[in-house]
C-alpha atoms as a PDB file:
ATOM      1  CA  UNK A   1      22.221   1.699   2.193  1.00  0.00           C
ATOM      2  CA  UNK A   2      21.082  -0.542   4.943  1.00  0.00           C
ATOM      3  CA  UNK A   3      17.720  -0.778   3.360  1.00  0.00           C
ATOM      4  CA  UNK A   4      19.155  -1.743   0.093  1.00  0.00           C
ATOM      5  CA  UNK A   5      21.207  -4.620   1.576  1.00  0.00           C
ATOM      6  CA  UNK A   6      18.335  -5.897   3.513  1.00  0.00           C
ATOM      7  CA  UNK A   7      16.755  -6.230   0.856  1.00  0.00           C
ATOM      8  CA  UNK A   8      19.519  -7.803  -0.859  1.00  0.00           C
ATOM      9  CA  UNK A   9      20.245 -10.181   1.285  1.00  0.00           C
ATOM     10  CA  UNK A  10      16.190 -11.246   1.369  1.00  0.00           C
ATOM     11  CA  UNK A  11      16.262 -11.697  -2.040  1.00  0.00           C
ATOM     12  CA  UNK A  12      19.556 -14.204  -1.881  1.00  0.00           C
ATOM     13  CA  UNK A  13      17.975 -16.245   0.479  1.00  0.00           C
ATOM     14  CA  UNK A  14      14.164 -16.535  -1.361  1.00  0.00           C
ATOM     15  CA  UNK A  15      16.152 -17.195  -4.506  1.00  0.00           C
ATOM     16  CA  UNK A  16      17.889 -20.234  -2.818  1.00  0.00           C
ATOM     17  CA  UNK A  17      14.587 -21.157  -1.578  1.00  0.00           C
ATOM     18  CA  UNK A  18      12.986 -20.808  -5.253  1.00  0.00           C
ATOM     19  CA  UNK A  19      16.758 -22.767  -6.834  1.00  0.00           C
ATOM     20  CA  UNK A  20      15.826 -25.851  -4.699  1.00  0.00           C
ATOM     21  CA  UNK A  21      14.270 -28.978  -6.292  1.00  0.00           C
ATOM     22  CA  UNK A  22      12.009 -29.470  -3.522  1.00  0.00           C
ATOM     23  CA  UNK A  23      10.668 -26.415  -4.148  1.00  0.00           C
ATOM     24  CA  UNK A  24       9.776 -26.071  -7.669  1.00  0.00           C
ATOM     25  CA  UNK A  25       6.277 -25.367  -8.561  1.00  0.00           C
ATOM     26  CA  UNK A  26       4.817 -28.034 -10.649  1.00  0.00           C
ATOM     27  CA  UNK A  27       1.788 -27.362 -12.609  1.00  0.00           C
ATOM     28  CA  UNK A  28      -0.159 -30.592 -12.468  1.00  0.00           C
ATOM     29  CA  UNK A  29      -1.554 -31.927 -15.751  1.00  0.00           C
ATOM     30  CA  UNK A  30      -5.405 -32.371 -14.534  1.00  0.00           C
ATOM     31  CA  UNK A  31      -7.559 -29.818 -12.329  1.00  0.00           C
ATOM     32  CA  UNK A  32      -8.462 -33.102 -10.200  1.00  0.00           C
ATOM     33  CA  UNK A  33      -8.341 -31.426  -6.365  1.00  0.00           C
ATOM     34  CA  UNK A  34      -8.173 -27.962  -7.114  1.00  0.00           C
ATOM     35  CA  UNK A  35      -8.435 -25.435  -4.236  1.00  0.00           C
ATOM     36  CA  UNK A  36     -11.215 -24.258  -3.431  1.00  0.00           C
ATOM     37  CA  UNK A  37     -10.672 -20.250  -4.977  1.00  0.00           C
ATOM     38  CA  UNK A  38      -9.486 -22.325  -7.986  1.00  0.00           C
ATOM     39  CA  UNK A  39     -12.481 -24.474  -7.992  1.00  0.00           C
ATOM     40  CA  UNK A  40     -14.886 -21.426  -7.323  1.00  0.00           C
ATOM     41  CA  UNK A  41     -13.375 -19.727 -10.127  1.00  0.00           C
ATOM     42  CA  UNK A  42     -13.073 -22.695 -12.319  1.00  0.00           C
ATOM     43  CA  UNK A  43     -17.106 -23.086 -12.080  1.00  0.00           C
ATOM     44  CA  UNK A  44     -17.960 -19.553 -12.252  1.00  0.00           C
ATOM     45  CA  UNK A  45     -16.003 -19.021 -15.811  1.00  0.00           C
ATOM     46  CA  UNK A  46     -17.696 -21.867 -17.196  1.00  0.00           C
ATOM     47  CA  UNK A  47     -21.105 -20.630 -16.424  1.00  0.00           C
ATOM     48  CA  UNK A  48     -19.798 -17.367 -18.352  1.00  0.00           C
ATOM     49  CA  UNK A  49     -21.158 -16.367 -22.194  1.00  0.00           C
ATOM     50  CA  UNK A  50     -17.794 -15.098 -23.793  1.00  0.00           C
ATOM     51  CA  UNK A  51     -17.427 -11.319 -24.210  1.00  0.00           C
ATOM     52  CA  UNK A  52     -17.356  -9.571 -28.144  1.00  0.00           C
ATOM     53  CA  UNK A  53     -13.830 -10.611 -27.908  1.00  0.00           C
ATOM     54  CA  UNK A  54     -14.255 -14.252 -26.889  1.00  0.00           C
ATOM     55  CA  UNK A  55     -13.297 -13.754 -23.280  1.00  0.00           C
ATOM     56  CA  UNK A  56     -15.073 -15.054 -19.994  1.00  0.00           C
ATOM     57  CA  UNK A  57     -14.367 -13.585 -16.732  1.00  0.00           C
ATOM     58  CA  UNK A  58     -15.820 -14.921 -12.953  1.00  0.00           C
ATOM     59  CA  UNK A  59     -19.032 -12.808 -11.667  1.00  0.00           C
ATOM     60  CA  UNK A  60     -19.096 -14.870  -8.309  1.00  0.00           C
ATOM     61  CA  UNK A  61     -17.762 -13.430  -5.108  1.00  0.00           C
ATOM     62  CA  UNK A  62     -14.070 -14.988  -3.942  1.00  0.00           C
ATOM     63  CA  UNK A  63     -13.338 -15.717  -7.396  1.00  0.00           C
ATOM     64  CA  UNK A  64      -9.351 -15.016  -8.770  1.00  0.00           C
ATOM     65  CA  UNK A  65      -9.236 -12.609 -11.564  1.00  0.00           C
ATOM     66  CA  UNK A  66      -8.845 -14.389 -15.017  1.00  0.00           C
ATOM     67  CA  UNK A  67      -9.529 -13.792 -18.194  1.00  0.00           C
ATOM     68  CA  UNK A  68      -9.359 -16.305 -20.671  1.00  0.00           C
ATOM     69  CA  UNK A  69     -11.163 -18.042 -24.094  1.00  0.00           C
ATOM     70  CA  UNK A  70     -13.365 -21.106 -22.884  1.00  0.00           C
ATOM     71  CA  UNK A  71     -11.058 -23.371 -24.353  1.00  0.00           C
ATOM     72  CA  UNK A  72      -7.954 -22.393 -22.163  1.00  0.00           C
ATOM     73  CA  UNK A  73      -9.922 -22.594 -18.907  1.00  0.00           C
ATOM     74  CA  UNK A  74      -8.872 -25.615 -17.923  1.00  0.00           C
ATOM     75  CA  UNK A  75      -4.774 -24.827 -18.336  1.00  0.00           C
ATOM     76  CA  UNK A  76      -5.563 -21.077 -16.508  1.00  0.00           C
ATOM     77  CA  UNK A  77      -6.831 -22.969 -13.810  1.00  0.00           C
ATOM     78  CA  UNK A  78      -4.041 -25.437 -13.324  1.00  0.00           C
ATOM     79  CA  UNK A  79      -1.475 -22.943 -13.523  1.00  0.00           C
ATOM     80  CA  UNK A  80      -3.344 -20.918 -11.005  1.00  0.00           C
ATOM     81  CA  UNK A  81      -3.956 -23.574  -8.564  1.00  0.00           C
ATOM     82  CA  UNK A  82      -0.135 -24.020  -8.401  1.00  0.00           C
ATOM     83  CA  UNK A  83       0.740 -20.417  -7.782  1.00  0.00           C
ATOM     84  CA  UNK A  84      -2.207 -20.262  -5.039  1.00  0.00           C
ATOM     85  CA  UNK A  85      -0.931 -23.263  -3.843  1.00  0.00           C
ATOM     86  CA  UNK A  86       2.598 -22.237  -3.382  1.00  0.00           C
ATOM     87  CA  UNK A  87       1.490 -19.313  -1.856  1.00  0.00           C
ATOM     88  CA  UNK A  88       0.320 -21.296   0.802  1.00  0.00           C
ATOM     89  CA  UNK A  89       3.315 -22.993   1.403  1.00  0.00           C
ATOM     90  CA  UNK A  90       5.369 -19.701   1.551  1.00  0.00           C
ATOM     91  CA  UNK A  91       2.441 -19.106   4.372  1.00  0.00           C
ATOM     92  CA  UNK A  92       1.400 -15.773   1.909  1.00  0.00           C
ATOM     93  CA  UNK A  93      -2.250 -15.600   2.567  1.00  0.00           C
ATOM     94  CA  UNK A  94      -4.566 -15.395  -0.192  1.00  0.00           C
ATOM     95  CA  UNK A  95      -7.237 -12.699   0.399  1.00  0.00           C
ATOM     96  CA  UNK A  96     -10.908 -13.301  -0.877  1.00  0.00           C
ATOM     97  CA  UNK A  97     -13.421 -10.273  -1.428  1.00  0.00           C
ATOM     98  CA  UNK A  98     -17.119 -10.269  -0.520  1.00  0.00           C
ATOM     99  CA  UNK A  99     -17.423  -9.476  -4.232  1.00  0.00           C
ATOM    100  CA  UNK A 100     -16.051 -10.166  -7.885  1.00  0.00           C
ATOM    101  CA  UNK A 101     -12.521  -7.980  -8.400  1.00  0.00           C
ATOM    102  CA  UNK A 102     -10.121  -7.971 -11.386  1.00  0.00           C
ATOM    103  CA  UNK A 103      -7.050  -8.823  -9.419  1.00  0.00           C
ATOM    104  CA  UNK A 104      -5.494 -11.607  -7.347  1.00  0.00           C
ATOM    105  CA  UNK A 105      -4.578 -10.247  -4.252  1.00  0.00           C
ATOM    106  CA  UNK A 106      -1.827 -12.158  -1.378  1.00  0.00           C
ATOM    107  CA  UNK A 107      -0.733 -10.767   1.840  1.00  0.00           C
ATOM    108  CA  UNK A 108       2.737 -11.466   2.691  1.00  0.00           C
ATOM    109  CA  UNK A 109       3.427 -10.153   5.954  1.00  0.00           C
ATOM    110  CA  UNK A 110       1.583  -7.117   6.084  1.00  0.00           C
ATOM    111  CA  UNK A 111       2.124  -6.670   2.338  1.00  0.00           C
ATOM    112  CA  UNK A 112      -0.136  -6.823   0.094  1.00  0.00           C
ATOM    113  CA  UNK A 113       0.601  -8.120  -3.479  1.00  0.00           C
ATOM    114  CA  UNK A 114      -2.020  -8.375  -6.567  1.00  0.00           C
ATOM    115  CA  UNK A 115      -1.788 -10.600  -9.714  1.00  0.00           C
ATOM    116  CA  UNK A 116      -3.900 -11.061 -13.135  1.00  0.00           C
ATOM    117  CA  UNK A 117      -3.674 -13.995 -15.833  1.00  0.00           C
ATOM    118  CA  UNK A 118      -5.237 -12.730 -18.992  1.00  0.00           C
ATOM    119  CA  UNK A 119      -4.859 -14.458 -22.294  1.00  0.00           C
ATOM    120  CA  UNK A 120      -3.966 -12.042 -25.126  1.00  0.00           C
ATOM    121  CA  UNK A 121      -5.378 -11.709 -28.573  1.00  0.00           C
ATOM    122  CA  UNK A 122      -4.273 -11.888 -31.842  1.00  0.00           C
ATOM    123  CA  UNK A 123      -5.986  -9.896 -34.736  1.00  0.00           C
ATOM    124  CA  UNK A 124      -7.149 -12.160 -37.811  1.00  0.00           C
ATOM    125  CA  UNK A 125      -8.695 -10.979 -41.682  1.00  0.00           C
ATOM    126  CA  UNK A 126     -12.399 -10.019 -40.791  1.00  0.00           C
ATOM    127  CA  UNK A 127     -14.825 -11.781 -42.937  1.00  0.00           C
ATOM    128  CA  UNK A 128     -17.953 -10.221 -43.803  1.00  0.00           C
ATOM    129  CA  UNK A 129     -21.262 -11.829 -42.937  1.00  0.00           C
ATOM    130  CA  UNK A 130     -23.973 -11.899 -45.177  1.00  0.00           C
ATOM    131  CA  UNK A 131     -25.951  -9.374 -43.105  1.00  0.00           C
ATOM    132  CA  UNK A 132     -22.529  -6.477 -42.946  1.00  0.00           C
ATOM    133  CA  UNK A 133     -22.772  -6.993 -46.886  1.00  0.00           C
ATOM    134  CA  UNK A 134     -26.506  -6.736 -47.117  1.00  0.00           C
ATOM    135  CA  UNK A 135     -26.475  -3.371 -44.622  1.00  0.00           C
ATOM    136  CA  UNK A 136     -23.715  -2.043 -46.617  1.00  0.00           C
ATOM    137  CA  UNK A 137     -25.709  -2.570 -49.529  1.00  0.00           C
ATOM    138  CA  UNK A 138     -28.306  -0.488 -48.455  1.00  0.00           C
ATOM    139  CA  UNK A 139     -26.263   2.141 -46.926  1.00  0.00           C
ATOM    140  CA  UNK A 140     -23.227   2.547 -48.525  1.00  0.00           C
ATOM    141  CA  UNK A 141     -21.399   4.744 -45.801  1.00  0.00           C
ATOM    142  CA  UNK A 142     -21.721   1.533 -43.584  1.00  0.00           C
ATOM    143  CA  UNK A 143     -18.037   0.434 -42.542  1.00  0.00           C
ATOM    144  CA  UNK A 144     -17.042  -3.056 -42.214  1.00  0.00           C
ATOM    145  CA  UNK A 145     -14.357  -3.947 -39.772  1.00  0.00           C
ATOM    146  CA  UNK A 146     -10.976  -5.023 -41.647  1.00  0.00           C
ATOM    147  CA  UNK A 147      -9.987  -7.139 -38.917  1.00  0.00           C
ATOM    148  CA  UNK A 148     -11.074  -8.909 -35.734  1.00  0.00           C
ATOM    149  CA  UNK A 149      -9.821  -9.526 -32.560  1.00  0.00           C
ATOM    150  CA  UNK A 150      -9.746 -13.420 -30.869  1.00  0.00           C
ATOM    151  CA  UNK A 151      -8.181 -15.192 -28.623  1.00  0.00           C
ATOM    152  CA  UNK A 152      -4.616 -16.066 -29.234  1.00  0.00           C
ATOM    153  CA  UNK A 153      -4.006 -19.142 -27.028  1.00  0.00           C
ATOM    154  CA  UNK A 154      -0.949 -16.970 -25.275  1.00  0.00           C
ATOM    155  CA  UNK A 155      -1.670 -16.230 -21.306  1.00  0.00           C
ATOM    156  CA  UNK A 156       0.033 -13.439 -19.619  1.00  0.00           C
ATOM    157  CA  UNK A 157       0.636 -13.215 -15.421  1.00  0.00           C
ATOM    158  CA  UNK A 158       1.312  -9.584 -13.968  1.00  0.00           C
ATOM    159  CA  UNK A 159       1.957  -8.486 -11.291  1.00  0.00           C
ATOM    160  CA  UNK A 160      -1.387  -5.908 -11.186  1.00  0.00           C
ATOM    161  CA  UNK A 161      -0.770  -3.844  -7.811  1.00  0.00           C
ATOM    162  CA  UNK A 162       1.970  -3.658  -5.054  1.00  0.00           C
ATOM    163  CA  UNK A 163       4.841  -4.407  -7.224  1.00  0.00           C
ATOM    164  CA  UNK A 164       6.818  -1.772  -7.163  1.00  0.00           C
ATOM    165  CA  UNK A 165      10.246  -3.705  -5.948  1.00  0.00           C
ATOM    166  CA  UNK A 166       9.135  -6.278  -8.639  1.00  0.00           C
ATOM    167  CA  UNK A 167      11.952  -6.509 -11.253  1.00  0.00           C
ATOM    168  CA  UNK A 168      10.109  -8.056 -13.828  1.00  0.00           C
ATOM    169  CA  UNK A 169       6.056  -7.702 -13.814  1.00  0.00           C
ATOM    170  CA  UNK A 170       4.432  -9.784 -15.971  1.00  0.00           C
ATOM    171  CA  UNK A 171       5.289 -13.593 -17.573  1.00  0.00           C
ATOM    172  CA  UNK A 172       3.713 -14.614 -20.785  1.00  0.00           C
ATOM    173  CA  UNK A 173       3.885 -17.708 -23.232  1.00  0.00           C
ATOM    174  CA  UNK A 174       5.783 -17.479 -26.471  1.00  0.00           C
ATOM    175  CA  UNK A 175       7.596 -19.642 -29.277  1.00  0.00           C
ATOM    176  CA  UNK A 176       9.377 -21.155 -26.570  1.00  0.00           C
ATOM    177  CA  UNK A 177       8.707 -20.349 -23.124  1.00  0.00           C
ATOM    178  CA  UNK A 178       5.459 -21.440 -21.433  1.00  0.00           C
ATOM    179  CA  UNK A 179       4.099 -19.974 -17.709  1.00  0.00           C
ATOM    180  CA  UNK A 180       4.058 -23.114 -16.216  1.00  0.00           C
ATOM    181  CA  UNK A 181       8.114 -23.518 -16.663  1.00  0.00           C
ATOM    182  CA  UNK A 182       8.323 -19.330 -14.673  1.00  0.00           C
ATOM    183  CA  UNK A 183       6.397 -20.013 -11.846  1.00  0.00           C
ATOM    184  CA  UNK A 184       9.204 -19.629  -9.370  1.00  0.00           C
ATOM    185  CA  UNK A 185      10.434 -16.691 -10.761  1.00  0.00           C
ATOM    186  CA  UNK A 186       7.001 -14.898 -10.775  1.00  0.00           C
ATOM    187  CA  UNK A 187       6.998 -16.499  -6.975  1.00  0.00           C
ATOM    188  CA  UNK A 188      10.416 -14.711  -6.153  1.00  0.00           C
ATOM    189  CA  UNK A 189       8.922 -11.589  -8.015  1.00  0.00           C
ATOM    190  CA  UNK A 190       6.231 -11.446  -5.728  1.00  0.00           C
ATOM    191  CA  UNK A 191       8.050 -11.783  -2.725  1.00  0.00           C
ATOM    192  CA  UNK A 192      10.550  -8.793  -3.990  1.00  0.00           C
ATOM    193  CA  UNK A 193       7.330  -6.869  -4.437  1.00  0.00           C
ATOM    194  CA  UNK A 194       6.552  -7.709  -0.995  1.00  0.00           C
ATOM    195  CA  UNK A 195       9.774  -6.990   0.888  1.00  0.00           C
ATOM    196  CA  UNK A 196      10.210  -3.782  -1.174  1.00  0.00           C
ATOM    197  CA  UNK A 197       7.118  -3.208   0.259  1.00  0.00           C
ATOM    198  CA  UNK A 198       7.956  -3.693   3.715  1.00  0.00           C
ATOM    199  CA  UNK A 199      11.393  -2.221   3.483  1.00  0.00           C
ATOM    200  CA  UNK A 200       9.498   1.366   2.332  1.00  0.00           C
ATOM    201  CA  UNK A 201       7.190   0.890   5.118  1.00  0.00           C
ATOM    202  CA  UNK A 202       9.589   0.511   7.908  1.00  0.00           C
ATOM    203  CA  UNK A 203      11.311   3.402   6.048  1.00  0.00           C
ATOM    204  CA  UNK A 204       8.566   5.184   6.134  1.00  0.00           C
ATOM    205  CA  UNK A 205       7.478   4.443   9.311  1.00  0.00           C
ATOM    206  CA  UNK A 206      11.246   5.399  10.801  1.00  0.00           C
ATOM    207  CA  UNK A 207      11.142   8.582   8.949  1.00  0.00           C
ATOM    208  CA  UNK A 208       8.073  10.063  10.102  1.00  0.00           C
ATOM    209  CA  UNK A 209       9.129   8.683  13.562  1.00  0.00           C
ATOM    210  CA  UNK A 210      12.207  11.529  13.430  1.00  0.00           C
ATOM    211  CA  UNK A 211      10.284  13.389  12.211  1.00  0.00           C
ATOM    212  CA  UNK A 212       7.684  13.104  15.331  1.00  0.00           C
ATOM    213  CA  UNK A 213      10.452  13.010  17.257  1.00  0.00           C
ATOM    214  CA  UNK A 214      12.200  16.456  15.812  1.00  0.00           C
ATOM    215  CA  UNK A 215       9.016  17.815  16.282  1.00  0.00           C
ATOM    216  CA  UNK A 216       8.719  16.806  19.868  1.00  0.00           C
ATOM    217  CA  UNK A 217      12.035  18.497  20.459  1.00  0.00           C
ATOM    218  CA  UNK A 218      11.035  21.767  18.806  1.00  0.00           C
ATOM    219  CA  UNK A 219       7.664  21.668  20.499  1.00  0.00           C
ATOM    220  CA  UNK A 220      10.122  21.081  24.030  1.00  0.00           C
ATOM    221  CA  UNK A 221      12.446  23.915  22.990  1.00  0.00           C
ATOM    222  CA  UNK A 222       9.285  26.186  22.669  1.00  0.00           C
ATOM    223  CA  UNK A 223       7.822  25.309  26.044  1.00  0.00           C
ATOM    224  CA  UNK A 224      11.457  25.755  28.033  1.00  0.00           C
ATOM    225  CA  UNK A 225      11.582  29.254  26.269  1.00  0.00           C
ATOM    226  CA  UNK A 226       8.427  30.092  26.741  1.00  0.00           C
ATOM    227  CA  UNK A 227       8.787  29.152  30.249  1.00  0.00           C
ATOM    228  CA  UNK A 228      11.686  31.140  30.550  1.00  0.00           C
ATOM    229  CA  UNK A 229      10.620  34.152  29.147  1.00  0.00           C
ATOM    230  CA  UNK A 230       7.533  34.389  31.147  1.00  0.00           C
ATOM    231  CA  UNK A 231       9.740  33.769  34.631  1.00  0.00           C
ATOM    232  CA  UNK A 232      12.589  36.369  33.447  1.00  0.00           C
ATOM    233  CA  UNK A 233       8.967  38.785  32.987  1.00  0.00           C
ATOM    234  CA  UNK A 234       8.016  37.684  36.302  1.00  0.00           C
ATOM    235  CA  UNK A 235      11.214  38.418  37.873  1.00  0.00           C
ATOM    236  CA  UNK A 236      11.790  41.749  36.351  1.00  0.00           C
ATOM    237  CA  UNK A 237       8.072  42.527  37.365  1.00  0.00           C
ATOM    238  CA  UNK A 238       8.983  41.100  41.219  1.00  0.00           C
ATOM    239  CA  UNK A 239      12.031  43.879  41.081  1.00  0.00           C
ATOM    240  CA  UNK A 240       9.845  46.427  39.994  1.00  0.00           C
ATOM    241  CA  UNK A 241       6.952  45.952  42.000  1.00  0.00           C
ATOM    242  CA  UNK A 242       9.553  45.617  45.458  1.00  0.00           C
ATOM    243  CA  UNK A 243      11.650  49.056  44.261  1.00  0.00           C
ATOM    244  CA  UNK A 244       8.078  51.096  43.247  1.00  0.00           C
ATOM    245  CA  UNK A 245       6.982  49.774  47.029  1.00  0.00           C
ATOM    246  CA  UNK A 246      10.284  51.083  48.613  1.00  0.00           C
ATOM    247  CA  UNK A 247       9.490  54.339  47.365  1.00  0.00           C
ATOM    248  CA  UNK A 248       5.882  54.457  47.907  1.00  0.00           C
ATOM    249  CA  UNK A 249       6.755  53.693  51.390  1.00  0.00           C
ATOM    250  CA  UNK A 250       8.823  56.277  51.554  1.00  0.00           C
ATOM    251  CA  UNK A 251       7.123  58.941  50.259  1.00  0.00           C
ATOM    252  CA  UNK A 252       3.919  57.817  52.963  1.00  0.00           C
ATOM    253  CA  UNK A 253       6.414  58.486  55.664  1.00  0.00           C
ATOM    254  CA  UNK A 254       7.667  61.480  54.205  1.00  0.00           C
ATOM    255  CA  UNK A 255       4.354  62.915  54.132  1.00  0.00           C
ATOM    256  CA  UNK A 256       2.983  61.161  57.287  1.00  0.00           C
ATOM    257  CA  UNK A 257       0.173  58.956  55.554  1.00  0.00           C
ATOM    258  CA  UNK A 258       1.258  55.881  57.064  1.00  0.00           C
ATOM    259  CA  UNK A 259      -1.733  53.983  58.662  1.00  0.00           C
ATOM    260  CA  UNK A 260      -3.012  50.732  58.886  1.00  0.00           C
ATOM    261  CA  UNK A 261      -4.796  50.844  55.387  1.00  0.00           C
ATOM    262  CA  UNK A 262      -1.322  51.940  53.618  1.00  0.00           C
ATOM    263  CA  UNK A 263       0.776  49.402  55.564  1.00  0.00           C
ATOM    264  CA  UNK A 264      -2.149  46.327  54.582  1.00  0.00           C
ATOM    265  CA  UNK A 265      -1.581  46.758  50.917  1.00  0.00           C
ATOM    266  CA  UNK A 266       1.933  47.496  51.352  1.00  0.00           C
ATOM    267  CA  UNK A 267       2.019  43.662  52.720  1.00  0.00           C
ATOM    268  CA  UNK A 268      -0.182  42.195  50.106  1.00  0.00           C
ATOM    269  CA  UNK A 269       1.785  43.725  47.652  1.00  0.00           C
ATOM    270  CA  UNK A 270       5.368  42.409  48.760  1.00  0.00           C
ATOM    271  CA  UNK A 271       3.579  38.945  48.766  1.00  0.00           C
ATOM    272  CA  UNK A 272       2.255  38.989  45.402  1.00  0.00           C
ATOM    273  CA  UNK A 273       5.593  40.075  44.211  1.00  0.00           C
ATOM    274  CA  UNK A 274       7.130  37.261  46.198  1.00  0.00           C
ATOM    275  CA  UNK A 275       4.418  35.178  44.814  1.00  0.00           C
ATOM    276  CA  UNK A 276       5.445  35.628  41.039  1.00  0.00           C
ATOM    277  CA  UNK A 277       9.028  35.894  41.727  1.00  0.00           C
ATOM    278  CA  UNK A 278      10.310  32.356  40.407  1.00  0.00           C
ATOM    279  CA  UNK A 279      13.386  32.460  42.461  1.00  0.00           C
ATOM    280  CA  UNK A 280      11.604  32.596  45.880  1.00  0.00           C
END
């Protein structure tokens, strides 16, 4: 319960934060300054020949992970220089890799928080070339494709990875809405992700510490009875070793075989009994 209104309570304040004017993320209507992961990307999906389904993804190393049709480059790359952007003003870092990766990734805290923007397709009437129609000529069992698949124009955010307190995952255009009017709610989306996050952590964290900490005390409760087992052994044995002495004595006197020898070990005996006794 505690952990649920935490999280609650986070999640009133960030959506204050996201409600203020101040705070809305604009999407600015040129690439002019982009940032430099933006920029990176920006040239790298330019360079790109589109896929068999007109896509183009970054290769280069510290790139973001989109995947759009040349011709929406430009707006993916607006829309994700705002979001990286107002990352950095929430001070969420944005991670880059050594290599090319197919997801965004911020750390918030010690969270960690992954995002895609992918454009969808649409299917449209497949028309047949004048080569399908000339091989299906010749081989009759030839199949031509009914339909293909191209880009539809409509991007889609998600949240990719670490978004498991996220109540809504992914953003995408349609007849009305566009992404660049849901920016602050995929912001507070990440940052419920995040929290989440750390709120199952600390949970986490708390539970395997009682659990440590239950073992500890079962691990202590061992040792004490282990301790006193072996020092009720070591007093019964003390008893038993003085009382078996007592009448070994005796019997040496009783049959006059008391020398110097007898009374020696007689002494070294009592001491090692005195020596495991645990009350002396």
């Amino acid at each position: 319960m505690r952990q649920r209104e935490a999280f609650d309570t986070a999640m009133r304040l960030q959506g204050s934060y996201e409600a203020s004017p101040e705070n809305r993320i604009i999407v600015e209507p040129t690439l002019s300054d982009p940032h430099p992961a933006v920029r990176d990307t920006a040239a790298s999906l330019r360079t790109r020949p589109p896929d068999h389904k007109g896509m183009v993804s970054p290769t280069s190393a510290g790139t973001l992970a989109v995947r759009c049709a040349p011709a929406t480059i430009d707006r993916a790359m607006r829309i994700m220089d705002a979001l990286v952007r107002a990352g950095e003003q929430r001070e969420w870092t944005l991670l880059t890799s050594t290599e090319a990766k197919g997801v965004t990734r911020f750390q918030i805290g010690i969270e960690i928080i992954g995002l895609s923007l992918e454009e969808k397709h649409k299917k449209i009437r497949h028309i047949a070339t004048a080569e399908e129609l000339a091989a299906k000529k010749r081989d009759r069992r030839l199949l031509i494709p009914l339909h293909d698949r191209v880009p539809a124009g409509r991007l889609v955010l998600e949240i990719a990875d670490g978004g498991a307190g996220a109540r809504q995952r992914s953003w995408a255009d349609g007849s009305v809405q566009r992404l660049e009017t849901v920016l602050n709610d995929v912001a507070m989306e990440i940052f419920a992700a995040a929290e989440y996050g750390r709120i199952e952590r600390l949970e986490r964290e708390r539970s395997r510490e009682r659990g440590m900490q239950w073992l500890r005390l079962r691990q202590d409760r061992e040792r004490r009875i282990k301790k006193l087992d072996s020092d009720v052994d070591a007093w019964e044995k003390a008893h038993r070793i003085r009382a078996f002495l007592e009448a070994f004595e005796e019997a040496k006197k009783f049959k006059g075989e008391t020398d110097d020898t007898t009374r020696d070990w007689i002494a070294w005996a009592r001491g090692y009994a005195d020596e495991i006794d645990p009350l002396r």
